[in-house]
Protein backbone atom coordinates (compact mmCIF):
# COMPACT_ATOMS: atom_id res chain seq x y z
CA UNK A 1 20.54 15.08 0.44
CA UNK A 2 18.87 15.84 -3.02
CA UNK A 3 15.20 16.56 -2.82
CA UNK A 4 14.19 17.02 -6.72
CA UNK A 5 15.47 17.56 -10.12
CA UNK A 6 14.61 19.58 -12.50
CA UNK A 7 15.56 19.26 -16.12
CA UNK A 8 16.20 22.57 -17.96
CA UNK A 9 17.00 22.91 -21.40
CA UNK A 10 18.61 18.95 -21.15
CA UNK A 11 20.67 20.02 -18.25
CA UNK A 12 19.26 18.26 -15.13
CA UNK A 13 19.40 20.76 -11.86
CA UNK A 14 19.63 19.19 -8.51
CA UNK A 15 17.90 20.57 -5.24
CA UNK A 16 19.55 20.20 -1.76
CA UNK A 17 19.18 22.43 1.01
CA UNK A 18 22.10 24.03 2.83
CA UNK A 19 21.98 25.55 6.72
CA UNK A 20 22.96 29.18 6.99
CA UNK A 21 26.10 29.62 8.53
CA UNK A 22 25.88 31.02 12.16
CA UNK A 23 21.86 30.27 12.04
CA UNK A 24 21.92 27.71 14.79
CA UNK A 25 20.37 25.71 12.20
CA UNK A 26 22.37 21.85 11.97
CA UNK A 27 22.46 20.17 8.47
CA UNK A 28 20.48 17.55 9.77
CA UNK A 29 17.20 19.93 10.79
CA UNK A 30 17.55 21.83 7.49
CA UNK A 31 17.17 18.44 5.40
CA UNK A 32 14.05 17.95 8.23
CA UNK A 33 12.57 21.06 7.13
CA UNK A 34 13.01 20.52 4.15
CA UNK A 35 11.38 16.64 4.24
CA UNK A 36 8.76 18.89 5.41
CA UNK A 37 8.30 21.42 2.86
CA UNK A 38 8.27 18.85 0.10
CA UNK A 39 6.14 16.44 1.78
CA UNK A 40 3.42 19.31 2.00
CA UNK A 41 3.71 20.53 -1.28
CA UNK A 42 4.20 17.48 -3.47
CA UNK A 43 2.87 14.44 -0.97
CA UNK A 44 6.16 12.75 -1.69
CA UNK A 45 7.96 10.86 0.67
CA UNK A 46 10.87 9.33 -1.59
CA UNK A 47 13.80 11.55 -3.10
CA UNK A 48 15.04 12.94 -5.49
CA UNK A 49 11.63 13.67 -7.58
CA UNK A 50 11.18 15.37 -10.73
CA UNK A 51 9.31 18.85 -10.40
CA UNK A 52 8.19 21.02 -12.54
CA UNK A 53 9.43 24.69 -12.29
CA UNK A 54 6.17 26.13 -10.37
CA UNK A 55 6.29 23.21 -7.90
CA UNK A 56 9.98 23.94 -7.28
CA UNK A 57 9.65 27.11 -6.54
CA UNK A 58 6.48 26.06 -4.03
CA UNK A 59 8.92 24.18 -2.29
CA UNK A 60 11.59 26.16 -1.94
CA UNK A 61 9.23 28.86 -0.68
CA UNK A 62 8.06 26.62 1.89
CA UNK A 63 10.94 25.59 2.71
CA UNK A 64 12.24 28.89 3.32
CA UNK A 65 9.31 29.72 5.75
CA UNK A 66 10.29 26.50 7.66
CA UNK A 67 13.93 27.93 8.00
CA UNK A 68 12.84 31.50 8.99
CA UNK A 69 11.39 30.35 11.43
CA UNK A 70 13.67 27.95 12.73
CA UNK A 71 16.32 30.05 12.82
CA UNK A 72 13.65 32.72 14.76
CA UNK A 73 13.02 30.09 17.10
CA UNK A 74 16.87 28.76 17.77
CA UNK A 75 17.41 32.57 18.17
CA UNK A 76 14.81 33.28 20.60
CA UNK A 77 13.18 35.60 18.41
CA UNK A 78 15.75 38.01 17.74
């Protein structure tokens, strides 16, 4: 699933998050977590958006803090 585009020097970038292989992390929860991050850093509940390059980056962030610690808790910590 595409979360946001971003349009960079006319080329238009596309956003989709992938689960780490051997994470214990399914396709389906990583596009969950990442529902997540973009619905609490842009309030934005339809997809793909347009972002700018700061709110990208606030998503993917979040987004990344999501997966840690998904993956964290799938592992039991390890």
């Amino acid at each position: 699933m595409t979360f946001y585009t971003r349009n960079v020097e006319g080329v238009e970038l596309c956003w989709h998050p992938i689960a780490p292989s051997g994470s214990g992390v399914t396709q389906t929860r990583a596009d969950e977590l990442a529902t997540q991050a973009m619905t609490e850093v842009t309030g934005e509940t339809v997809y793909p958006v347009e972002l700018s390059d700061s709110e990208a980056e606030s998503v993917r962030s979040r987004y990344q803090e999501l997966l840690d610690a998904e993956i964290a808790a799938v592992s039991g910590g390890n």
